[in-house]
C-alpha atoms as a PDB file:
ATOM      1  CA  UNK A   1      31.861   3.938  48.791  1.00  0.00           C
ATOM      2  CA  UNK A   2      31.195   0.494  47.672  1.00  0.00           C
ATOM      3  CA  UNK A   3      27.377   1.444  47.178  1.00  0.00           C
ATOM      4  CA  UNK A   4      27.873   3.991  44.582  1.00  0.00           C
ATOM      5  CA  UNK A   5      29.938   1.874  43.001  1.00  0.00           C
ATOM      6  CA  UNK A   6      27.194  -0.758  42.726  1.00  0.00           C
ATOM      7  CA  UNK A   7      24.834   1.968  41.641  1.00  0.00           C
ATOM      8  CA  UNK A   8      26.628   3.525  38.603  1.00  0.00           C
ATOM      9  CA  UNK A   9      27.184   0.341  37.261  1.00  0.00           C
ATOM     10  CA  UNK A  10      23.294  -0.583  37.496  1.00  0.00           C
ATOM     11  CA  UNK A  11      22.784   2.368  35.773  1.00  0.00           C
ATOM     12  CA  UNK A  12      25.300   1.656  33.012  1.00  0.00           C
ATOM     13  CA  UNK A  13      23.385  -1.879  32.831  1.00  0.00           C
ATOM     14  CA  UNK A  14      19.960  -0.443  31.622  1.00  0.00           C
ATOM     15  CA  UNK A  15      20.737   2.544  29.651  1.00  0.00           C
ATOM     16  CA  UNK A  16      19.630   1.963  26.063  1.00  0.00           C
ATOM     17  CA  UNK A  17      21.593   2.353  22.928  1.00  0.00           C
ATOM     18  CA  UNK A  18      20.604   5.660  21.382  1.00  0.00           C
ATOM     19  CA  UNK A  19      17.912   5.463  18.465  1.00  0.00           C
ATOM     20  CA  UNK A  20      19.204   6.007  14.460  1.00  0.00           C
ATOM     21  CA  UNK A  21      18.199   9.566  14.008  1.00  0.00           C
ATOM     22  CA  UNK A  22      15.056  10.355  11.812  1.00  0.00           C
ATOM     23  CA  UNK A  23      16.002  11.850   8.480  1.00  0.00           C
ATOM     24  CA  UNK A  24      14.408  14.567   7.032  1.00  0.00           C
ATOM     25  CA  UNK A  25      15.513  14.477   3.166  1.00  0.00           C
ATOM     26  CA  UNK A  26      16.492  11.124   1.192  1.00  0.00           C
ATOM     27  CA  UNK A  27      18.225  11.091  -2.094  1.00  0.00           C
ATOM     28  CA  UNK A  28      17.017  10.807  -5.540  1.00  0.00           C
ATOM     29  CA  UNK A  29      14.881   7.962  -6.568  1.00  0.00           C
ATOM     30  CA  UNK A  30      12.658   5.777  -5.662  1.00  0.00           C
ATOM     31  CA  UNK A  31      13.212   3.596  -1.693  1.00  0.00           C
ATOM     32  CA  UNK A  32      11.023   0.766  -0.313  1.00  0.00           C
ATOM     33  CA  UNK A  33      10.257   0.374   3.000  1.00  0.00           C
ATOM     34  CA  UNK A  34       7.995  -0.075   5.752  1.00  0.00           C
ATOM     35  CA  UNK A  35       5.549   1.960   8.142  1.00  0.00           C
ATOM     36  CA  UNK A  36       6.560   1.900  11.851  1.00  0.00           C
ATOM     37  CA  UNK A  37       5.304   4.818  13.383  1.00  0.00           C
ATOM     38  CA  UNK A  38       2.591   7.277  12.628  1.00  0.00           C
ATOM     39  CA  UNK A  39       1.771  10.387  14.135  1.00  0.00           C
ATOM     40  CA  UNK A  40      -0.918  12.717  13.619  1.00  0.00           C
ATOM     41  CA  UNK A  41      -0.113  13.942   9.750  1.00  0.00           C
ATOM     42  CA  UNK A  42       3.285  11.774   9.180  1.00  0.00           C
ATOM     43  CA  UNK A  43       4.364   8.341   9.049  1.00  0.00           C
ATOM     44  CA  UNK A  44       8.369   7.422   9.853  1.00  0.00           C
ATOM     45  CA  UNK A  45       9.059   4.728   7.282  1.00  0.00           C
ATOM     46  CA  UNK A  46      12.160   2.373   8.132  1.00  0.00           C
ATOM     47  CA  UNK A  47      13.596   1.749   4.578  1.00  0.00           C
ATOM     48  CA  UNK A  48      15.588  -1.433   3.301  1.00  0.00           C
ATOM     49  CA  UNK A  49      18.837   0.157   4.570  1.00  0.00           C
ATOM     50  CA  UNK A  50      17.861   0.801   7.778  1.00  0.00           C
ATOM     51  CA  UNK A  51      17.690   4.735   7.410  1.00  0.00           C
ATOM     52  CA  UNK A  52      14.661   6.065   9.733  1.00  0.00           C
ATOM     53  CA  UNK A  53      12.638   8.775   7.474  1.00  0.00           C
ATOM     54  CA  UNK A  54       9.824  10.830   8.520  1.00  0.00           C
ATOM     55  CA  UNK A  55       7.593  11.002   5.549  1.00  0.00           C
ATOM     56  CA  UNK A  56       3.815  12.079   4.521  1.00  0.00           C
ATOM     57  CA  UNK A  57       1.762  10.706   2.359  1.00  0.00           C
ATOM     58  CA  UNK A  58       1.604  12.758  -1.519  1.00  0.00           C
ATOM     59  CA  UNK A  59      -1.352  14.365  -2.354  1.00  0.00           C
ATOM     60  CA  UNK A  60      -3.918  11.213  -4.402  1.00  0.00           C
ATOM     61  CA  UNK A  61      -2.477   8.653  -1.528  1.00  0.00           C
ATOM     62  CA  UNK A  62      -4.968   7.561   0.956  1.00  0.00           C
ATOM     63  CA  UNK A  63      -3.731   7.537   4.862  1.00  0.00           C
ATOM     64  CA  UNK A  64      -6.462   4.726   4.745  1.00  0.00           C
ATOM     65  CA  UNK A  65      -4.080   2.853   2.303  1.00  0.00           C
ATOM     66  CA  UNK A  66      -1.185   3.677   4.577  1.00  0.00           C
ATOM     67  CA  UNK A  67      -2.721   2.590   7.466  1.00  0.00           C
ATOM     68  CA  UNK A  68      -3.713  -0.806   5.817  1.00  0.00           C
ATOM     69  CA  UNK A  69       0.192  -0.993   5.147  1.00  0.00           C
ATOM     70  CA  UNK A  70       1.281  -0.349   8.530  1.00  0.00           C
ATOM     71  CA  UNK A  71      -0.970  -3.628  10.158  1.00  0.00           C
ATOM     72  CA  UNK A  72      -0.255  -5.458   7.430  1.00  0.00           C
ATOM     73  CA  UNK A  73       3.871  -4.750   7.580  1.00  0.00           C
ATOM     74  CA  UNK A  74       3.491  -3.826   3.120  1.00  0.00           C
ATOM     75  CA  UNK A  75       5.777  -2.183   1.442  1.00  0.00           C
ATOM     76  CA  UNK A  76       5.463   1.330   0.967  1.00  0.00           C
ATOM     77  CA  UNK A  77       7.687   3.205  -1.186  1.00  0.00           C
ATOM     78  CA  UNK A  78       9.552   6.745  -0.457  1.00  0.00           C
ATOM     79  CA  UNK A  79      10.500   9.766  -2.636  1.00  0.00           C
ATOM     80  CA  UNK A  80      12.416  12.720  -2.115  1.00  0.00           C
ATOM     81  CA  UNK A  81       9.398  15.681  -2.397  1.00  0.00           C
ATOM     82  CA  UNK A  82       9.669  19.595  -2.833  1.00  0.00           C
ATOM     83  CA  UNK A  83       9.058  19.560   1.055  1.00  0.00           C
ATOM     84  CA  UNK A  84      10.281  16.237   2.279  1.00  0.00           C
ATOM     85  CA  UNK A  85       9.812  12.916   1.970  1.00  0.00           C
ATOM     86  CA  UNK A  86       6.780  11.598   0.271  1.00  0.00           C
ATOM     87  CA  UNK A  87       4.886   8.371   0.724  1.00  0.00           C
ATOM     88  CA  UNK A  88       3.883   7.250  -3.061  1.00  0.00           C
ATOM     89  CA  UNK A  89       1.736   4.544  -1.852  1.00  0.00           C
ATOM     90  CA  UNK A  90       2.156   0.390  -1.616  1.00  0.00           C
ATOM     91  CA  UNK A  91       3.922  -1.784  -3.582  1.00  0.00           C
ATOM     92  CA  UNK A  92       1.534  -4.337  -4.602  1.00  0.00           C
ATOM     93  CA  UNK A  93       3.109  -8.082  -3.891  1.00  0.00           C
ATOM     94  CA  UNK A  94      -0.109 -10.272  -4.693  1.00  0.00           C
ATOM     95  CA  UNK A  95      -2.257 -10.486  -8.043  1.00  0.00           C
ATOM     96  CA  UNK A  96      -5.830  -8.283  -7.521  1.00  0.00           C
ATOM     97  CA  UNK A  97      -8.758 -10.060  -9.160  1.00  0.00           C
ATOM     98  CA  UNK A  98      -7.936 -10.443 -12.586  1.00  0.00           C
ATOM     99  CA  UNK A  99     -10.561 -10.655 -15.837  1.00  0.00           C
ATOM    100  CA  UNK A 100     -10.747 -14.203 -16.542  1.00  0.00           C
ATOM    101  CA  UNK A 101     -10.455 -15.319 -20.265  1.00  0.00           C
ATOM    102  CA  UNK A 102     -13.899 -15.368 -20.873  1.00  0.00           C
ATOM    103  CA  UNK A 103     -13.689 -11.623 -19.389  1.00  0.00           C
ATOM    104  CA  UNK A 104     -15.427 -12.017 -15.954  1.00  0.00           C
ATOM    105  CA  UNK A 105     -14.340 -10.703 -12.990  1.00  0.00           C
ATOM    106  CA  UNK A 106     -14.458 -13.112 -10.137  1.00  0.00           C
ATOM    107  CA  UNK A 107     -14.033 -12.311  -6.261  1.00  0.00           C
ATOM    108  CA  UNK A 108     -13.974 -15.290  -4.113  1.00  0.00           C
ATOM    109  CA  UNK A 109     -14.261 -15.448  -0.277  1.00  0.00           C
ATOM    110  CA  UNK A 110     -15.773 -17.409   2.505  1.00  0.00           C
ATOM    111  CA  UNK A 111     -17.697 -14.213   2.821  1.00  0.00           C
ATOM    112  CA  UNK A 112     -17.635 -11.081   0.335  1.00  0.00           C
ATOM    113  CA  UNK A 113     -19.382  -7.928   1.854  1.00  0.00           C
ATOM    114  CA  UNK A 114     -20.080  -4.510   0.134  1.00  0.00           C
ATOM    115  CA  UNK A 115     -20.644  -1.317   1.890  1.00  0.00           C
ATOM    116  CA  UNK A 116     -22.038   2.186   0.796  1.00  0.00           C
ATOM    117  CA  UNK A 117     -22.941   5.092   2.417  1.00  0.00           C
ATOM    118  CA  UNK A 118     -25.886   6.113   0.142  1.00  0.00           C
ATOM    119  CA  UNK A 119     -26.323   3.193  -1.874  1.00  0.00           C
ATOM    120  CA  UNK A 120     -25.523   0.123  -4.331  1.00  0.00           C
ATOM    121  CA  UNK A 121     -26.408  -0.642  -7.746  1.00  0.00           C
ATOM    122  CA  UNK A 122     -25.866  -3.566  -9.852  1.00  0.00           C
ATOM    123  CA  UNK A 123     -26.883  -3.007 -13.747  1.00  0.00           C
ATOM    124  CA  UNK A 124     -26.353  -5.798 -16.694  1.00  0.00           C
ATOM    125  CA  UNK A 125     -28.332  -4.076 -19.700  1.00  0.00           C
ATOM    126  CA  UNK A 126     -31.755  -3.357 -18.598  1.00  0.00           C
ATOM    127  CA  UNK A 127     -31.903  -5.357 -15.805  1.00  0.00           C
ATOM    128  CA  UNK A 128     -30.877  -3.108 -11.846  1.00  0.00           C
ATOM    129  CA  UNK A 129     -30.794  -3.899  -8.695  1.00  0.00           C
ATOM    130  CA  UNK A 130     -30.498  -0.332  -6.571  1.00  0.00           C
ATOM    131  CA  UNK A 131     -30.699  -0.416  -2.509  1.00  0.00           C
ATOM    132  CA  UNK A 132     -30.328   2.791  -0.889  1.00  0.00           C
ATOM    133  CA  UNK A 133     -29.676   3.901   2.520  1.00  0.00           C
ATOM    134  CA  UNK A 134     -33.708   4.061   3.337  1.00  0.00           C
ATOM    135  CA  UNK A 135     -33.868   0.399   3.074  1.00  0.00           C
ATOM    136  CA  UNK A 136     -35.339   0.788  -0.344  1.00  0.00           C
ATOM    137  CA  UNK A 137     -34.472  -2.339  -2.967  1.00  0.00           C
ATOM    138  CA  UNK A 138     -36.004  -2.041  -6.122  1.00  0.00           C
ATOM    139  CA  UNK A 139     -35.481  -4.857  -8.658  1.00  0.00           C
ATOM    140  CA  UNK A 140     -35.985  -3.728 -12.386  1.00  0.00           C
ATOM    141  CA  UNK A 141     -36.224  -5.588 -15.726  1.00  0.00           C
ATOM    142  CA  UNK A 142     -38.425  -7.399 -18.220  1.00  0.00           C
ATOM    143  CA  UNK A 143     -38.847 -10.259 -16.960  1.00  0.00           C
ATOM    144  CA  UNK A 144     -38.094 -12.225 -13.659  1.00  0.00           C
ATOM    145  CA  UNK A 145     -37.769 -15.928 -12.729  1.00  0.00           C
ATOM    146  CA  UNK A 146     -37.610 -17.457  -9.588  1.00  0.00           C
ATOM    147  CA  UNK A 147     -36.318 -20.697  -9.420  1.00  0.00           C
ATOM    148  CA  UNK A 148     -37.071 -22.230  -5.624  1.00  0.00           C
ATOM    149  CA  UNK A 149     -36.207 -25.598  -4.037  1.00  0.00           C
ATOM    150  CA  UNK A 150     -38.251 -25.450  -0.778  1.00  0.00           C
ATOM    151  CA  UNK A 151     -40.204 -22.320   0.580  1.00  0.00           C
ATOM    152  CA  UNK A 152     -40.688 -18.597  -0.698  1.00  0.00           C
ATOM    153  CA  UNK A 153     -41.799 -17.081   2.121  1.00  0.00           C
ATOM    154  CA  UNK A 154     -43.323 -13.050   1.997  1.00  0.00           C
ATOM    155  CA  UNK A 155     -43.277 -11.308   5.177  1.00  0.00           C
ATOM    156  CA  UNK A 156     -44.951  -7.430   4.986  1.00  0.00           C
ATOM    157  CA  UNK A 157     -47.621  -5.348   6.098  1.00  0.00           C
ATOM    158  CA  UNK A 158     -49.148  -5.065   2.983  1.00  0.00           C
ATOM    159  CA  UNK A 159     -48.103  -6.603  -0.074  1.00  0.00           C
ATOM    160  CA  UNK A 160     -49.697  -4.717  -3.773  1.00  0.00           C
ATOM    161  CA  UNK A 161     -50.025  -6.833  -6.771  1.00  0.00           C
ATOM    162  CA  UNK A 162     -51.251  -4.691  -9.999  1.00  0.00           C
END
């Protein structure tokens, strides 16, 4: 007899507390909170309050985005939708790069990489650089300059000069 008792209260010991129940439909307005969960199509979003809501993310918001949100621990924020909760997308806590007086744009990093699937293009009046996904870089403009400290060095099979 002394036995069970040991064993109910072992199992009294390591039962858990049962989890806040995920809700379905939030009121009015607009509710910050964050990503903790996501499933296949839908993200449960714990908000400022505590409150547990399964939500999905409205139509022009990126699940990209909302993944970015959830390893990062950003604020999302949560309406009430026709069919549930919607995800509106993140609120934004730090400045993005901002025109400078003199109206440049400026991105700074220790490294600063750009990425296309078929191609980039850089354009300042008539002067382009394109590269495409063949490997193809073609420099156009009137004139160019090359302005070299140490060595140029060409490395091709066959190099054409008009």
């Amino acid at each position: 007899m002394a036995k069970a008792a040991v064993s109910r209260v072992k199992t009294r010991a390591v039962a858990k507390a049962p989890e806040a129940p995920v809700v379905e439909a939030l009121a009015r307005g607009v509710h910050p909170g964050r990503i903790e969960v996501r499933s296949r199509d839908a993200w449960r979003v714990r908000l400022l309050d505590g409150t547990l809501v399964r939500a999905r993310p409205a139509d022009e918001v990126d699940p990209a985005l909302l993944d970015d949100c959830f390893r990062a621990r950003r604020t999302v924020l949560v309406a009430a939708g026709p069919a549930g909760a919607l995800i509106l997308g993140a609120l934004q806590t730090a400045s993005a790069p901002a025109r400078e007086a003199d109206g440049a744009v400026r991105v700074r990093g220790r490294r600063v990489e750009v990425q296309a699937d078929e191609g980039i293009e850089l354009r300042v009046g008539a002067s382009a650089i394109r590269l495409d996904e063949r490997g193809v870089i073609k420099m156009v403009g009137n004139r160019m300059t090359l302005d070299v400290a140490a060595v140029v060095r060409v490395l091709s099979a066959l190099v054409e000069l008009p």
